[in-house]
N, C-alpha and C. Protein backbone atom coordinates (compact mmCIF):
# COMPACT_ATOMS: atom_id res chain seq x y z
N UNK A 1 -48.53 43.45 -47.66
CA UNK A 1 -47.77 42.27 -47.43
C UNK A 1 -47.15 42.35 -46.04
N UNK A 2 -47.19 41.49 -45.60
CA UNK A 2 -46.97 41.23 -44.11
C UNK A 2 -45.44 40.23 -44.24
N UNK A 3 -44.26 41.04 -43.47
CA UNK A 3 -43.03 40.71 -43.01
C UNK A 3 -43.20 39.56 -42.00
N UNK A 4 -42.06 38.84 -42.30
CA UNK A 4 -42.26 37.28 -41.63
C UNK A 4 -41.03 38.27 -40.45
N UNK A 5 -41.93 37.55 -38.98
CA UNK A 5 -41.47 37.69 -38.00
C UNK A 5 -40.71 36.38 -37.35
N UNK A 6 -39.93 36.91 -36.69
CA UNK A 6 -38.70 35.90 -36.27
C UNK A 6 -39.52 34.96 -35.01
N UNK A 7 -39.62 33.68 -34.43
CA UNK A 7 -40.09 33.24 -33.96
C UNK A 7 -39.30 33.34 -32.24
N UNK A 8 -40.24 33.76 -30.97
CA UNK A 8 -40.02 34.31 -29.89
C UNK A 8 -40.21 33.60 -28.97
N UNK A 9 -38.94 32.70 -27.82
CA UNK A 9 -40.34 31.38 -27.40
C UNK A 9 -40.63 32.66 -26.02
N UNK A 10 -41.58 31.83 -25.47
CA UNK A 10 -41.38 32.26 -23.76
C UNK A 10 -40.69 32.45 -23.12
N UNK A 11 -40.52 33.34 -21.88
CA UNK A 11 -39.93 33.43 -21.12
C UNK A 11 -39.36 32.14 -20.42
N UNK A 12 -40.24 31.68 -20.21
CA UNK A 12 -39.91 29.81 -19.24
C UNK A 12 -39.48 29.42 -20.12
N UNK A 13 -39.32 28.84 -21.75
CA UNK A 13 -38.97 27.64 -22.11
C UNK A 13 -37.59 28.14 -22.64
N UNK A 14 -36.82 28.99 -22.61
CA UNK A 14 -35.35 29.73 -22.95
C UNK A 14 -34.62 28.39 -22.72
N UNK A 15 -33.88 28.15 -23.51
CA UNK A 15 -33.03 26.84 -23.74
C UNK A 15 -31.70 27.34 -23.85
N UNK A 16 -30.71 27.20 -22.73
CA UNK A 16 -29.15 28.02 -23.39
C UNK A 16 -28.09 26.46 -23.59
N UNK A 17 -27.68 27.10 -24.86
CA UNK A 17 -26.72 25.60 -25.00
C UNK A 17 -25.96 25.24 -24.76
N UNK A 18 -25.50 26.10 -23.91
CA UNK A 18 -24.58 26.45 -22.74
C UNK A 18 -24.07 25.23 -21.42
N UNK A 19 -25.62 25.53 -21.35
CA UNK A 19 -26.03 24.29 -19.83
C UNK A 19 -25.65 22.71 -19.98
N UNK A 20 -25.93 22.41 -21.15
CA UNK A 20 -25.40 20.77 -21.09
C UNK A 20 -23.85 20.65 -21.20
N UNK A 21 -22.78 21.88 -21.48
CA UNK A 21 -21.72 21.71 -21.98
C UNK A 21 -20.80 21.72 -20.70
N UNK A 22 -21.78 22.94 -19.65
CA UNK A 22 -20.89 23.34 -18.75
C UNK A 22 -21.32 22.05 -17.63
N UNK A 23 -22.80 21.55 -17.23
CA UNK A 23 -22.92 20.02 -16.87
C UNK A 23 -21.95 18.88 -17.05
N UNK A 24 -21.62 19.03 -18.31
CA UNK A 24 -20.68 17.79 -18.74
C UNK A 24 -18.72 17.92 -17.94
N UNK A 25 -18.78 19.50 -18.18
CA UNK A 25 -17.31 19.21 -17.55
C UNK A 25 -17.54 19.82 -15.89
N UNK A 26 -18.44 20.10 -15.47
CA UNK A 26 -18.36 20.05 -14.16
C UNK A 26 -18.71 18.37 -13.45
N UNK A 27 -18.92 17.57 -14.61
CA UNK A 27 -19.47 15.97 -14.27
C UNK A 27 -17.59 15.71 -14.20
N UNK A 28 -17.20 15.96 -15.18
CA UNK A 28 -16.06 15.66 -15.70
C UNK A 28 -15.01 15.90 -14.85
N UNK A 29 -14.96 17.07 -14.45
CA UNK A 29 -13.92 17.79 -12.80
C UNK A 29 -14.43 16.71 -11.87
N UNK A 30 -15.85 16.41 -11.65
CA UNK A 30 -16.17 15.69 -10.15
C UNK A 30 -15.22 14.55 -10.46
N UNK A 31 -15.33 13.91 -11.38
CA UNK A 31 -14.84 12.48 -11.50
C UNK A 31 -13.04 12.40 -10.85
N UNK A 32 -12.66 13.55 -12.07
CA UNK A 32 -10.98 13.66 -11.34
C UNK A 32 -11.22 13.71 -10.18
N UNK A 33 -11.39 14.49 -9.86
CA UNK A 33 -11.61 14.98 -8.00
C UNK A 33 -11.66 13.70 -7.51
N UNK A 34 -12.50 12.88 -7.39
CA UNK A 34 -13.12 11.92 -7.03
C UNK A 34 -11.62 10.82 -7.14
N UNK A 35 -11.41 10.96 -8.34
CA UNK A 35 -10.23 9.70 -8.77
C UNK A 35 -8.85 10.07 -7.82
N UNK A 36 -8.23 11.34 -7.81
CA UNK A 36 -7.41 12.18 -7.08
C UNK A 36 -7.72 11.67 -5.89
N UNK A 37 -8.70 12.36 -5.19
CA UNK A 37 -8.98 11.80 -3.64
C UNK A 37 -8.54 10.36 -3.46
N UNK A 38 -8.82 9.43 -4.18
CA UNK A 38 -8.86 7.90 -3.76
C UNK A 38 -7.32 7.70 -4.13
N UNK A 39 -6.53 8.29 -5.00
CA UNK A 39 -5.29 7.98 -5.17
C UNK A 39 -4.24 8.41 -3.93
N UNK A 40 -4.64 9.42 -3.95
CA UNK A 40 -3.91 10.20 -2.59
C UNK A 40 -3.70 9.51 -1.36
N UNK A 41 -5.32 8.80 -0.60
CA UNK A 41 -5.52 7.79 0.11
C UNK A 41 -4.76 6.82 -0.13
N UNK A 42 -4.48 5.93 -1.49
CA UNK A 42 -3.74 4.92 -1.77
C UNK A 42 -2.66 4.82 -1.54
N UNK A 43 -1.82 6.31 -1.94
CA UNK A 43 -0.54 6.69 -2.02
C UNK A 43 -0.09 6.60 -0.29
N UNK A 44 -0.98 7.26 0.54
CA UNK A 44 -0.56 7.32 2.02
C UNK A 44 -0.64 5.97 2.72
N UNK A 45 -1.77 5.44 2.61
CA UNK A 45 -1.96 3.59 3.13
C UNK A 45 -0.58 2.88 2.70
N UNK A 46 0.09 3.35 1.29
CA UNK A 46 0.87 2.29 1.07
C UNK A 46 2.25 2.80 1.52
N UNK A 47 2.60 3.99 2.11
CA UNK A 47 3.61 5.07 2.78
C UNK A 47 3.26 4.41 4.23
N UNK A 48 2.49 3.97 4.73
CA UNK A 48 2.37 3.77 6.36
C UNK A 48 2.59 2.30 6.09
N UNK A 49 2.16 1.63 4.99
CA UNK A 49 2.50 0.11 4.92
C UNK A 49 4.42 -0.32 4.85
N UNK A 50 4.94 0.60 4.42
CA UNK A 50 6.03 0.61 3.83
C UNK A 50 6.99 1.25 5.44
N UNK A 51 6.52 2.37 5.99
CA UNK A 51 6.87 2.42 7.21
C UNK A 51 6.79 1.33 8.47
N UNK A 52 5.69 0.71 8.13
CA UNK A 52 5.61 -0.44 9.09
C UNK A 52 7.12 -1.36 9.01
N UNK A 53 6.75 -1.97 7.97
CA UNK A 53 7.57 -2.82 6.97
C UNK A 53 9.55 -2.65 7.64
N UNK A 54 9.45 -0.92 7.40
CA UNK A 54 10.63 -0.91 7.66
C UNK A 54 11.41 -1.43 9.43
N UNK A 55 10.36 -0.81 9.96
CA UNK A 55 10.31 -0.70 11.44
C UNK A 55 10.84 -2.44 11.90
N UNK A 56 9.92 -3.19 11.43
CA UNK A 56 9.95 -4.82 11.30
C UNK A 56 11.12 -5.35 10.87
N UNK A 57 11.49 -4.57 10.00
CA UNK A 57 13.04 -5.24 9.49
C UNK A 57 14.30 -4.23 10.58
N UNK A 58 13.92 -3.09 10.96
CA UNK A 58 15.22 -3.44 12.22
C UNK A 58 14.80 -3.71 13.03
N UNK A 59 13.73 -4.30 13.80
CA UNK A 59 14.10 -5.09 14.85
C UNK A 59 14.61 -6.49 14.79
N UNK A 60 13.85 -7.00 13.41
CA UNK A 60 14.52 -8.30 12.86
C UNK A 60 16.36 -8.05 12.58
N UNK A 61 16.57 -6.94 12.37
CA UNK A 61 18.14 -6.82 12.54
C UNK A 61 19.16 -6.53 13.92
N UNK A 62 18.01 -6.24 14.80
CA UNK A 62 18.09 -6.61 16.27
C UNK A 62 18.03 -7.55 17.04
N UNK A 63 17.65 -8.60 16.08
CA UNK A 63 17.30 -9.80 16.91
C UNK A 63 18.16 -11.00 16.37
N UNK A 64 18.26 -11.19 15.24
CA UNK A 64 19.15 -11.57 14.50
C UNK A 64 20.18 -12.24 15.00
N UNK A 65 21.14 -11.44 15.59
CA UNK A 65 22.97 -12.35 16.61
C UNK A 65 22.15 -12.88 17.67
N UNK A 66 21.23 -12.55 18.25
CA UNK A 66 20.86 -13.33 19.53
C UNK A 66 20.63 -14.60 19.08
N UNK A 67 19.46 -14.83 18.27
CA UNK A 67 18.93 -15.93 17.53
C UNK A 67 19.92 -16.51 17.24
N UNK A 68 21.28 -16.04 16.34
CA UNK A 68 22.04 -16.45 15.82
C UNK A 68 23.11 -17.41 17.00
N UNK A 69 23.17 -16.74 18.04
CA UNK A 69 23.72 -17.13 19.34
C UNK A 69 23.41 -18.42 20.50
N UNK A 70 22.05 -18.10 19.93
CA UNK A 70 21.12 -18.89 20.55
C UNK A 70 21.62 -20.68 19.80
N UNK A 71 21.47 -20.01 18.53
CA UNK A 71 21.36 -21.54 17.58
C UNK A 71 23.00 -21.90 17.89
N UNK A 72 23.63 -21.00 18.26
CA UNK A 72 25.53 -21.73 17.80
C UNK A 72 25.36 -22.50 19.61
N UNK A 73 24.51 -22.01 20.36
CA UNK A 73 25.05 -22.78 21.55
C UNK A 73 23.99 -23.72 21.40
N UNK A 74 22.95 -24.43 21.04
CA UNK A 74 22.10 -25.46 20.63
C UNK A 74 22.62 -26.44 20.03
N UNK A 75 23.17 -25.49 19.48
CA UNK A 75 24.43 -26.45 18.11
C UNK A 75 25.28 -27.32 19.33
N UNK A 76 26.25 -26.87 19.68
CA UNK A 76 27.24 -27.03 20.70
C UNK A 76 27.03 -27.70 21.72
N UNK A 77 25.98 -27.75 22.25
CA UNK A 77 24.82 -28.57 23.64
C UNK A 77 24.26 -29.99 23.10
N UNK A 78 23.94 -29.96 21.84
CA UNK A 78 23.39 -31.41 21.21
C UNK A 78 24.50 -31.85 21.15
N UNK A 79 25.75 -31.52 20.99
CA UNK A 79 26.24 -32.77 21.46
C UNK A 79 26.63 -33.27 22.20
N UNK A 80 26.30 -32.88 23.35
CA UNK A 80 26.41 -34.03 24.71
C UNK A 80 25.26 -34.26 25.68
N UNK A 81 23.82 -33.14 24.78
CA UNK A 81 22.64 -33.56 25.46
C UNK A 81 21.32 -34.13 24.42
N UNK A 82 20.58 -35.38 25.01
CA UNK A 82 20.17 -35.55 23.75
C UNK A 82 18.57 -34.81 23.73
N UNK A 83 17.95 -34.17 24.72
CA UNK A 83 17.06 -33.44 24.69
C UNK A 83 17.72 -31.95 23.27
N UNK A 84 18.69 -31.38 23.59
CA UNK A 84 19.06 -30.68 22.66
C UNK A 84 19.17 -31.37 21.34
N UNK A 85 19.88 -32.27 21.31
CA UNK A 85 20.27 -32.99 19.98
C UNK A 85 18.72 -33.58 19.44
N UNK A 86 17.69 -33.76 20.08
CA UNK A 86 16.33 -34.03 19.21
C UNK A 86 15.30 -32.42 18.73
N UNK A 87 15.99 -31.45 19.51
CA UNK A 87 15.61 -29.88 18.90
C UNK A 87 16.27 -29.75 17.77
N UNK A 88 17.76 -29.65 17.67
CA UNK A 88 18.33 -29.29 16.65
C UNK A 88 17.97 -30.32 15.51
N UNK A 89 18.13 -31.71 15.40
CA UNK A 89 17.17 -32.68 14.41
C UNK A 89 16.09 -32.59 13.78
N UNK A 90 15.17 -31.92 15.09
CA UNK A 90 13.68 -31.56 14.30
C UNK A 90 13.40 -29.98 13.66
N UNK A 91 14.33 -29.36 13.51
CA UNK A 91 14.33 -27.81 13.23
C UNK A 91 15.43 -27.73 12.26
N UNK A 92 16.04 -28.53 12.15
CA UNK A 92 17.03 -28.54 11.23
C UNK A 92 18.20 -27.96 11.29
N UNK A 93 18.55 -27.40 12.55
CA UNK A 93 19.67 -26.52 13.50
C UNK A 93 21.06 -26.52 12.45
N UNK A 94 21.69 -26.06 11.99
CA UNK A 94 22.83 -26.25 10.83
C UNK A 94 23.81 -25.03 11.20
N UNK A 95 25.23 -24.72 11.92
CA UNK A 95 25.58 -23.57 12.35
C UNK A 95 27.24 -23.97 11.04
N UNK A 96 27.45 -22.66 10.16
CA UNK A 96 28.43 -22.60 9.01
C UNK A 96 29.02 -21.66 9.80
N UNK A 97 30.65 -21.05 9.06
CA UNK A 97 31.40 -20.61 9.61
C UNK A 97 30.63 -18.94 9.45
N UNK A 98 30.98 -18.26 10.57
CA UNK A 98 30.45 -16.86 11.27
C UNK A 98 30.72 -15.64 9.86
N UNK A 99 29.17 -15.47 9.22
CA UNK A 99 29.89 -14.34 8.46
C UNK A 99 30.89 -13.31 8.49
N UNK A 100 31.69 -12.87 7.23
CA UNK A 100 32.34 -11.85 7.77
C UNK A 100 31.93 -10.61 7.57
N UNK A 101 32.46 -9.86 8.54
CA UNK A 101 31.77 -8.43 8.77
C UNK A 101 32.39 -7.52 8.59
């Protein structure tokens, strides 16, 4: 009687089940990676957007009393010139009492 032998494949066709598992989370790391990278980018674009932003608002707080100066003597000039007095009409020129500070 002849013992049943265990079945042996080839050398080449060795299948480890290994390989699709460790494929899947090295697919799986790329993706974070991938997602990370683009967030990071996002995070900095919107840090230089936000720096801009700020920059813009003090010079707008620099400019501000001039403008503001500008309009109280426009104000003050329309009424006794009427080239001024048809600026302030069409812009809507309106000078209230001087915030307080």
């Amino acid at each position: 009687m002849k013992l049943a032998t265990t079945h042996q494949p080839k050398a080449g066709t060795l299948f480890n089940a290994f390989l699709p598992v460790a494929l899947l989370g090295l697919s799986v790391m790329l993706v974070i990676g991938l997602q990370t990278k683009g967030e990071i980018a996002r995070r900095s674009s919107l840090n230089a957007g936000i720096e801009q932003r700020v920059a813009v608002a003090k010079q707008g707080e620099k400019v501000r009393p001039q403008l503001d100066k500008l309009a109280t003597e426009l104000y003050q000039l329309s009424q006794s010139d009427a080239t001024a007095r048809n600026i302030v009409r069409k812009y809507r020129i309106q000078v209230g009492k001087p915030a307080a500070q």
